[in-house]
Protein backbone atom coordinates (compact mmCIF):
# COMPACT_ATOMS: atom_id res chain seq x y z
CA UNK A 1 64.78 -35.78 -39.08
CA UNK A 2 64.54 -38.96 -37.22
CA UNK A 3 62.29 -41.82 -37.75
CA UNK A 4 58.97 -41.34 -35.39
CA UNK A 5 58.36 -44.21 -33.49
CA UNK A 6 54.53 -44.95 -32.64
CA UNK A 7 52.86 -47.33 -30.37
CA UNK A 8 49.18 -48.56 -30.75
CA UNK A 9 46.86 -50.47 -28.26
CA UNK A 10 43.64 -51.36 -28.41
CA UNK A 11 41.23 -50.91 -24.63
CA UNK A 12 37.83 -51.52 -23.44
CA UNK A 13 35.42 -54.18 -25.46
CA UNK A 14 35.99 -55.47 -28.61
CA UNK A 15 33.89 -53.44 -31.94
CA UNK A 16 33.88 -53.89 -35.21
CA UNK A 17 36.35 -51.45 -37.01
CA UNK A 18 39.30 -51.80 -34.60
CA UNK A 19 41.60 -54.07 -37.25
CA UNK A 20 40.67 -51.65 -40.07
CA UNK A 21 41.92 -48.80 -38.02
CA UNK A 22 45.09 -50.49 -36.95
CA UNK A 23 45.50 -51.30 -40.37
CA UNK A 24 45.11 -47.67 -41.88
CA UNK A 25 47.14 -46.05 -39.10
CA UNK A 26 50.18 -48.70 -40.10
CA UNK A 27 49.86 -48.51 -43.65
CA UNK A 28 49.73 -44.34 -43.10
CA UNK A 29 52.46 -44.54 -40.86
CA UNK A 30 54.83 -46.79 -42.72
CA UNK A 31 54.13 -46.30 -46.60
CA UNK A 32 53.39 -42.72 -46.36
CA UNK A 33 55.46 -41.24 -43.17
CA UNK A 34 58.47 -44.30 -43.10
CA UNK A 35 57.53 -44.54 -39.49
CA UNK A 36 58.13 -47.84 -37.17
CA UNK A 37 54.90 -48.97 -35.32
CA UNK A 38 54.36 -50.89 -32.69
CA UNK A 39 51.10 -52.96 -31.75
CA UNK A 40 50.93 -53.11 -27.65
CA UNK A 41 48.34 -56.86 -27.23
CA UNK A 42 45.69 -56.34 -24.41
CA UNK A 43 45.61 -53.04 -23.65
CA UNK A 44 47.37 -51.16 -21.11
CA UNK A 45 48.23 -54.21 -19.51
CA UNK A 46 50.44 -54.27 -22.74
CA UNK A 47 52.15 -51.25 -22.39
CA UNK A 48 52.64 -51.54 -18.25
CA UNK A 49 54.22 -55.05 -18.69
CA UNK A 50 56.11 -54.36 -22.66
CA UNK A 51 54.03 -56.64 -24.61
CA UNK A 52 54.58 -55.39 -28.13
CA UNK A 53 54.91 -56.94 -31.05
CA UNK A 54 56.52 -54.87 -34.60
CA UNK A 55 53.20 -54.03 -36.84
CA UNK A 56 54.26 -54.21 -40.93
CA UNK A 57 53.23 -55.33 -44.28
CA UNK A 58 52.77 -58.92 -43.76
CA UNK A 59 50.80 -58.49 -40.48
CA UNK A 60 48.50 -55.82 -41.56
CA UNK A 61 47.77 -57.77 -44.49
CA UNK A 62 43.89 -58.97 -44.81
CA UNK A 63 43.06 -57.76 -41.58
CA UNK A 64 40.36 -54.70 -43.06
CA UNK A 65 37.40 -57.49 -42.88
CA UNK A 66 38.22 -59.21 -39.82
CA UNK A 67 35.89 -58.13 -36.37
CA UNK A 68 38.16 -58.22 -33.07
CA UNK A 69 41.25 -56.63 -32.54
CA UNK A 70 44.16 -59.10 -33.81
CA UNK A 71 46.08 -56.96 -30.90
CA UNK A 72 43.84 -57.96 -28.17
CA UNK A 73 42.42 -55.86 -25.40
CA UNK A 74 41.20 -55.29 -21.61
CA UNK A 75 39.30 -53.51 -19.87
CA UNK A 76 42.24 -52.57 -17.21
CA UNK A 77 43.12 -49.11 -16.29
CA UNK A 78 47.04 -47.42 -16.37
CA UNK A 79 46.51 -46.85 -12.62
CA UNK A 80 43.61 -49.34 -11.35
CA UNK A 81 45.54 -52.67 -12.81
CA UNK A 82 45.16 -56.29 -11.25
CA UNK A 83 48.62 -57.31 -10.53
CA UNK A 84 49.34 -60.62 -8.82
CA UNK A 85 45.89 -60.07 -7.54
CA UNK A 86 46.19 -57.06 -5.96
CA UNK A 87 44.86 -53.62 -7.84
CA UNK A 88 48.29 -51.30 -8.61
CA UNK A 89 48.68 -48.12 -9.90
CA UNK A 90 51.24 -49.40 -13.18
CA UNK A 91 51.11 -45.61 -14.13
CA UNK A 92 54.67 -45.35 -14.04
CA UNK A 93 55.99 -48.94 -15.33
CA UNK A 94 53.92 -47.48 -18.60
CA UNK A 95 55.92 -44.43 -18.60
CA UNK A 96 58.74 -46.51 -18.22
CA UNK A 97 57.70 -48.79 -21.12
CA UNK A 98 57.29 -45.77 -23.80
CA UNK A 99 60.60 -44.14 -22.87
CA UNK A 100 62.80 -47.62 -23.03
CA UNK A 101 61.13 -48.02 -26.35
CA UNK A 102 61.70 -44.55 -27.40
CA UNK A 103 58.25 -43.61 -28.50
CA UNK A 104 57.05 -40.45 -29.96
CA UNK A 105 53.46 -41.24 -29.36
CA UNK A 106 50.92 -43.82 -28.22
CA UNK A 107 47.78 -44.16 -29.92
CA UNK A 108 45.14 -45.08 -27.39
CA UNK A 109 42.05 -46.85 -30.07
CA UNK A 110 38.75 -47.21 -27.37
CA UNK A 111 35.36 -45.76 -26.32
CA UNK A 112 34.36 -43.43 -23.25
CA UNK A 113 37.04 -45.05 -20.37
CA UNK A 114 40.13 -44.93 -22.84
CA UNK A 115 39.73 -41.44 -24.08
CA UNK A 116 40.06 -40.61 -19.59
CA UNK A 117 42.42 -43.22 -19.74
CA UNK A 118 44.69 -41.34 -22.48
CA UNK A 119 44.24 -37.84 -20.59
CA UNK A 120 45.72 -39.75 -17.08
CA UNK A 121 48.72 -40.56 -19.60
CA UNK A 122 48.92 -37.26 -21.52
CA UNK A 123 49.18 -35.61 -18.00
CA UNK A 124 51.96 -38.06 -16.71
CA UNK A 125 53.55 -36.49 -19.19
CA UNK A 126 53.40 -38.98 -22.57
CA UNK A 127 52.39 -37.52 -25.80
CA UNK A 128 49.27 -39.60 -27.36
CA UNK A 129 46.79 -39.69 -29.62
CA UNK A 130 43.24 -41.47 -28.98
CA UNK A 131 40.32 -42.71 -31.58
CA UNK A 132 36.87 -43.11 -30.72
CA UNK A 133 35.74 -47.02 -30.96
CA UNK A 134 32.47 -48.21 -28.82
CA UNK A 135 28.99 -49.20 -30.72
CA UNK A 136 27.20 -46.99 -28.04
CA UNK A 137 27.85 -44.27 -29.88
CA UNK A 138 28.22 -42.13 -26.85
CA UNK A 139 31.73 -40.96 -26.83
CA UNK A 140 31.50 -36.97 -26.29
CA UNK A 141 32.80 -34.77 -29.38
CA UNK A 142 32.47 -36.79 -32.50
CA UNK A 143 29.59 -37.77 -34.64
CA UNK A 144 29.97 -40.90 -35.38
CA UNK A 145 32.40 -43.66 -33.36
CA UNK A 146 33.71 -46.44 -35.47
CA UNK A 147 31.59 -49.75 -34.44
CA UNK A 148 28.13 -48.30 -34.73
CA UNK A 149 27.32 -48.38 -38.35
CA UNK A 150 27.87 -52.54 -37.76
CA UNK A 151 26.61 -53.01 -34.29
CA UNK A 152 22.96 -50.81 -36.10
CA UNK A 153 23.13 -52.78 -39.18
CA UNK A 154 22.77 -56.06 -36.83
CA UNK A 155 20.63 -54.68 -34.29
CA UNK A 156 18.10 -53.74 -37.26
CA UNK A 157 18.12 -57.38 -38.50
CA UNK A 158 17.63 -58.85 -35.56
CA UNK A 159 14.63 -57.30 -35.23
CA UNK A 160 13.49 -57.78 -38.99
CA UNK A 161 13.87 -61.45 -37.77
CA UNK A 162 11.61 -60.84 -34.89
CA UNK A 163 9.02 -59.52 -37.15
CA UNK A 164 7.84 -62.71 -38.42
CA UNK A 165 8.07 -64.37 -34.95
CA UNK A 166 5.71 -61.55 -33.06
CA UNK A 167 2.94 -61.62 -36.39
CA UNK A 168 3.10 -65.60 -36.27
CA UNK A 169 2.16 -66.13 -32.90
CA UNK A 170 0.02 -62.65 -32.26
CA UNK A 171 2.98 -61.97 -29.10
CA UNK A 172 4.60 -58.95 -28.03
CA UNK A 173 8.48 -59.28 -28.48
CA UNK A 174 10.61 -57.15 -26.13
CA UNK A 175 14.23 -57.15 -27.90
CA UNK A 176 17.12 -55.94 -25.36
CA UNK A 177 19.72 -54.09 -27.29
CA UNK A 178 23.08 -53.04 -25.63
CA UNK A 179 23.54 -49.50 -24.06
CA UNK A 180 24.23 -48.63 -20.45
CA UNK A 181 24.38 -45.07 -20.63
CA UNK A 182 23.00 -44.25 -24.51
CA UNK A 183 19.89 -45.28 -26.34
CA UNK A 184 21.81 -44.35 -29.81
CA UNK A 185 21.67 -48.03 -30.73
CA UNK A 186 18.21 -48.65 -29.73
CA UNK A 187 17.07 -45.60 -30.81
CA UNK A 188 18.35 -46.13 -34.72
CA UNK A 189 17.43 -50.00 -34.74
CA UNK A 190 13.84 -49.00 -33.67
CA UNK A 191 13.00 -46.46 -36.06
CA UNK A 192 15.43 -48.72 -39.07
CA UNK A 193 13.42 -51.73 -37.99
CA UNK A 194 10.05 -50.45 -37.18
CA UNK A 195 9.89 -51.26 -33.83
CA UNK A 196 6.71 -50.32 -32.06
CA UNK A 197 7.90 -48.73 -28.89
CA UNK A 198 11.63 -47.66 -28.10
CA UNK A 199 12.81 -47.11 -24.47
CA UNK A 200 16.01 -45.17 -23.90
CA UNK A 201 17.72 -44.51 -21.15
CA UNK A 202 17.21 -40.96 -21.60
CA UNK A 203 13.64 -40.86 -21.53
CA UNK A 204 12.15 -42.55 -18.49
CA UNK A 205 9.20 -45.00 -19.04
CA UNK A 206 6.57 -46.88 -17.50
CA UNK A 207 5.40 -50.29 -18.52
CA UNK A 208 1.97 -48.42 -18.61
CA UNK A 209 2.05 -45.99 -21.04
CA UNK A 210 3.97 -49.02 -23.12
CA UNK A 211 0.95 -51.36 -22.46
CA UNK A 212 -1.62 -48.43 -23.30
CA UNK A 213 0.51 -47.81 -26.82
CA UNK A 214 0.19 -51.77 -27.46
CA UNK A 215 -3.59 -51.76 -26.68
CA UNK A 216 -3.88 -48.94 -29.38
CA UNK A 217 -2.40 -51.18 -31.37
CA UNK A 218 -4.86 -54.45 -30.91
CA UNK A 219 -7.82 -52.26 -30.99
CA UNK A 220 -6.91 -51.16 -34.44
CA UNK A 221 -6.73 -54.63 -35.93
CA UNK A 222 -2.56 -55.29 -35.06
CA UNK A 223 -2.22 -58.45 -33.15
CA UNK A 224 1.49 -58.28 -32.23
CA UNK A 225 4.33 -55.52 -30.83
CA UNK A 226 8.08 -55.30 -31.04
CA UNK A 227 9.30 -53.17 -28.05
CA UNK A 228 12.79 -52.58 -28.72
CA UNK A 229 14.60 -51.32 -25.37
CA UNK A 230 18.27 -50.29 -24.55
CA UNK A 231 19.47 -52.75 -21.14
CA UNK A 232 19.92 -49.24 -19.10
CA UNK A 233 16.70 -48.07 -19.93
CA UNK A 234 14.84 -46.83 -16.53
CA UNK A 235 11.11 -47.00 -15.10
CA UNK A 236 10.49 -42.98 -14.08
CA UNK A 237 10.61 -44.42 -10.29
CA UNK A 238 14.13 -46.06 -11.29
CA UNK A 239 15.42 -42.56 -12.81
CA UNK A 240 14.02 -40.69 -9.48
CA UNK A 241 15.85 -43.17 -7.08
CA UNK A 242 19.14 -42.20 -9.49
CA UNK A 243 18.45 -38.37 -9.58
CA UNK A 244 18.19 -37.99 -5.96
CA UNK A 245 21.15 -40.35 -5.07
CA UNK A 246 23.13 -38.45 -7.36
CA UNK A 247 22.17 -35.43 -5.77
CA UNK A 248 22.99 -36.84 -2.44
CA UNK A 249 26.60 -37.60 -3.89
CA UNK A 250 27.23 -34.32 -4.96
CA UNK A 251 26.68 -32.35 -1.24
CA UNK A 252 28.14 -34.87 0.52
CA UNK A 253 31.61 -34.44 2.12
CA UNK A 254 31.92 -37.34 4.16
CA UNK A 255 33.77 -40.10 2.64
CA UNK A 256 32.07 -42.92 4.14
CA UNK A 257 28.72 -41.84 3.26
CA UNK A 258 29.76 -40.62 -0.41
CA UNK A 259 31.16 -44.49 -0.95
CA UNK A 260 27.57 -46.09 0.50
CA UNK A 261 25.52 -43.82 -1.72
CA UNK A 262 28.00 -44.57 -4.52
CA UNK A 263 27.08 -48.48 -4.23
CA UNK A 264 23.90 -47.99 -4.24
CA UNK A 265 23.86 -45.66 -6.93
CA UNK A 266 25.59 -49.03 -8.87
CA UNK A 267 22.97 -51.06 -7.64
CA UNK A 268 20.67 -49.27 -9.14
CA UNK A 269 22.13 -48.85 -11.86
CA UNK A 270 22.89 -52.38 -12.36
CA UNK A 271 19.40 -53.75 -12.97
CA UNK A 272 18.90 -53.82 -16.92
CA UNK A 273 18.66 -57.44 -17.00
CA UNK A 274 15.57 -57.82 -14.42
CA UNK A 275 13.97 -54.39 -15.62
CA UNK A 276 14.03 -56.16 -19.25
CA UNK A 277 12.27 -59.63 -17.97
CA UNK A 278 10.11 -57.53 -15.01
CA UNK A 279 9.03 -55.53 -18.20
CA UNK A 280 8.18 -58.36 -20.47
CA UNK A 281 5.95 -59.80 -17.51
CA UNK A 282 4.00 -56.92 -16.71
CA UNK A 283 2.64 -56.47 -20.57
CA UNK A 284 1.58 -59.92 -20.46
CA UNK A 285 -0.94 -58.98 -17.39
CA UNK A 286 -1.67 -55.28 -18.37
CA UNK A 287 -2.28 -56.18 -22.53
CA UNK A 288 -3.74 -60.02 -21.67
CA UNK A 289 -0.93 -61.08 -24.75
CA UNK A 290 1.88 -63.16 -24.90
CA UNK A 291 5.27 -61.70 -24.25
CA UNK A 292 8.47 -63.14 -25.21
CA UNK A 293 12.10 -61.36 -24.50
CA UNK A 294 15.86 -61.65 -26.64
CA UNK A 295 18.24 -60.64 -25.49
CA UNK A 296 20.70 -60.06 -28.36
CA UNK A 297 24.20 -59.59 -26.23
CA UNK A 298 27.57 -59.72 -27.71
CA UNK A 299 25.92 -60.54 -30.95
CA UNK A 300 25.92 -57.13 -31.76
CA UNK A 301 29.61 -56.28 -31.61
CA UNK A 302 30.70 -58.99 -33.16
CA UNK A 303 31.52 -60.01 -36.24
CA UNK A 304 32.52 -58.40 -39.74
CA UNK A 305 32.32 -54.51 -40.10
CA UNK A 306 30.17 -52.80 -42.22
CA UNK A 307 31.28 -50.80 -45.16
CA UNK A 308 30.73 -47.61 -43.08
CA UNK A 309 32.86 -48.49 -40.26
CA UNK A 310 35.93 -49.79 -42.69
CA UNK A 311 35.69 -46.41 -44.09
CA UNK A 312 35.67 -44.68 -40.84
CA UNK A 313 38.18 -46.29 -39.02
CA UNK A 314 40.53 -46.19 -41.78
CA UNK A 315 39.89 -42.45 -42.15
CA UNK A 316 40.45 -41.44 -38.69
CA UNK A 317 43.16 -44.08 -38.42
CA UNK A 318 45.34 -42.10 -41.31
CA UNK A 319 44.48 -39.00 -39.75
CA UNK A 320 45.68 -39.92 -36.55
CA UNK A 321 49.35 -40.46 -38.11
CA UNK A 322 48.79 -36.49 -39.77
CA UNK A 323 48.64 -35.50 -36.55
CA UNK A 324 51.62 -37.07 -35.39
CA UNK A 325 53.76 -36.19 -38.07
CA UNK A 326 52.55 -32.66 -37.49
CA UNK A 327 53.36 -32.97 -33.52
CA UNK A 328 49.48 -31.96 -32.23
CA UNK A 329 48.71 -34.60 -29.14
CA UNK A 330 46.94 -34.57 -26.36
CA UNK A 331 43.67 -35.00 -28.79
CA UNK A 332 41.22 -37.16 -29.58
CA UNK A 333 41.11 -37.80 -33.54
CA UNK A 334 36.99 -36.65 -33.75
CA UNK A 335 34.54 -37.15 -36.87
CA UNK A 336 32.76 -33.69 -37.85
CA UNK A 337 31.23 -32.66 -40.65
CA UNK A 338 32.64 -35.53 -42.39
CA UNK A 339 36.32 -34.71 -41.71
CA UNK A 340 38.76 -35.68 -38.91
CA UNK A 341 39.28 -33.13 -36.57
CA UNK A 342 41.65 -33.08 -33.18
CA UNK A 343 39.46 -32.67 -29.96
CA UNK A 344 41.52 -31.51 -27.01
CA UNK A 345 41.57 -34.91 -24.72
CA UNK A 346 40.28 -32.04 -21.64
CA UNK A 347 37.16 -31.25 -23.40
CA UNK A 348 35.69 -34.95 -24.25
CA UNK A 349 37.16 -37.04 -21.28
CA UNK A 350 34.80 -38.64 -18.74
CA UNK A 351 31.82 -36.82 -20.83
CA UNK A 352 29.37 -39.48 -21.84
CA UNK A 353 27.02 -37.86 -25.56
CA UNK A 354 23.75 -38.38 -24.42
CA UNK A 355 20.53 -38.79 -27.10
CA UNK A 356 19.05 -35.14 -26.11
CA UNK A 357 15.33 -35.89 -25.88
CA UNK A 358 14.74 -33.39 -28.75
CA UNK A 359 17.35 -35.34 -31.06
CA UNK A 360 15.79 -35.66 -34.56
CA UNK A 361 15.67 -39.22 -34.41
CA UNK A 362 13.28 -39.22 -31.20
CA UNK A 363 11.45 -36.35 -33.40
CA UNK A 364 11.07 -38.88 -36.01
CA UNK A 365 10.29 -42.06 -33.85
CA UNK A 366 7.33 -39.61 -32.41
CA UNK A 367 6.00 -38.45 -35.86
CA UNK A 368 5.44 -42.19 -37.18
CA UNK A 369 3.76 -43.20 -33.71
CA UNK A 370 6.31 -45.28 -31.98
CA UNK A 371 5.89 -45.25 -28.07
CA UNK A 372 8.60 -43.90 -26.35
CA UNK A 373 7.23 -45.17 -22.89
CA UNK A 374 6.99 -41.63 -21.29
């Protein structure tokens, strides 16, 4: 039988866990399989214009620790790809790529846009293999995505640290924590750090109901508040205005129209950064205290991974090569009931895992008396 040849990129933003899955898919591949692997650097761009580079002993070495991705990465699409600056469809130079090159599969390691990203490449007619990376925790089909366990174990800290701050000074901290879409990583920091109202993007709030929450709180003796809230988190007017351009999208035919309502849809969309300062501004004059915002940003997805994301990534990462050696692609390498099962790319692609507004942890967040804005 002849030696399987794999390629590996890395897509979409950096999280904690990508090196230790690179390094348990080549030490899978190589000690256990005797397969060749190569490492494609930033992304598709990588694979469209043959950027590779021959993964092995010495450079997987010491690379389980390290946060990054010593392959590099990019947020660019197979067939949306800035070329000489003009957007091209390099669908086919990747095709090209992975046949001069001989592969037998490409491992595709990112969160929500690589797994669609994969399924455009499984159905041009490549056989591949993706693994669910983002600290959002959103991507559709698997429990847990490798990044989150860090990107939580920060996000609590932070506000630990904030803690002192808000009690010091008698203020009401409003922490922005990352998550467009998802309030996973809000959510879990709240409750982990005892945050005193969460918002979501799930569940609609207004500043009201948060005020009225931290006005329970002064009149029984608590001078400070830590609102922890996810930067897509919407005001119930912001989530109407989305709902009903949404709706609009879906009826209508007319491609000029569909691309307007589209933009604004964005625009609205778009406005985590002034919703989080707007909010912090409006509980000063509806609570008469202090408010102060942080922003925590890129701190979250940085740095070294936690013990529970080595684990994971290196799991799913030497799963990914079973499945190879056994010839099943076209999946998604999942994590269920604490083993690594293949989720048909069809099923998961373009699907973003939501926090369902009865989720245990909102359960939870209710029982102990955290606001939840609504």
């Amino acid at each position: 039988m002849p030696q399987k040849q794999i390629g590996i990129l890395t897509a979409g933003g950096d999280a904690p866990g990508l090196n230790a899955a690179i390094r348990g898919i080549g030490k899978t591949a190589i000690s256990h399989y005797d397969m060749q692997i190569l490492g494609f650097q930033k992304g598709f761009r990588g694979v469209a214009q043959n950027q590779s580079l021959v993964l092995n002993g010495e450079n997987l070495s010491g690379i389980l620790t390290l946060g990054g991705t010593i392959l590099g990465t990019s947020r660019d699409k197979p067939h949306k790809m800035a070329i000489g600056g003009k957007s091209m469809d390099m669908t086919d130079a990747i095709v090209e790529t992975y046949r001069q090159l001989h592969l037998d599969c490409l491992l595709c390691l990112g969160g929500g846009g690589t797994q669609k990203n994969a399924l455009h490449l499984k159905n041009a007619g490549l056989n591949v293999i993706s693994l669910p990376k983002t600290i959002d925790n959103d991507v559709s089909g698997t429990e847990m995505t490798f990044g989150f366990d860090t990107a939580l174990g920060i996000a609590t800290e932070a506000i630990d640290r904030l803690h002192s701050t808000a009690h010091s000074h008698h203020r009401i901290i409003v922490a922005e924590l990352m998550g467009h879409n998802a309030g996973w990583l809000t959510l879990g920091a709240g409750i982990a750090g005892g945050a005193d109202v969460i918002l979501i993007p799930e569940i609609p709030y207004t500043a009201e109901s948060v005020a009225e929450a931290i006005k329970k709180r002064v009149q029984s003796g608590k001078r400070f508040s830590i609102v922890a809230v996810a930067e897509g988190a919407l005001t119930q007017q912001q989530a109407m205005t989305v709902e009903i351009l949404s709706n609009e999208i879906e009826v209508t035919t007319d491609k000029a129209q569909r691309k307007k309502l589209k933009s604004q849809l964005r625009q609205h969309e778009q406005v985590h950064i002034n919703n989080t300062l707007n909010l912090s501004r409006q509980l000063e004059k509806l609570t008469g205290l202090e408010s102060r915002t942080s922003i925590l940003g890129h701190l979250q997805r940085g740095g070294t991974p936690s013990a529970g994301d080595r684990i994971l990534a290196t799991h799913l990462g030497a799963a990914a090569v079973d499945f190879i050696n056994q010839e099943q692609y076209g999946i998604m390498v999942a994590y269920k009931n604490q083993q690594a099962v293949g989720v048909p790319l069809e099923e998961i692609a373009g699907i973003k895992k939501r926090v369902p507004p009865d989720h245990p942890w909102v359960q939870t967040a209710r029982k102990v008396g955290t606001s939840l804005g609504d």
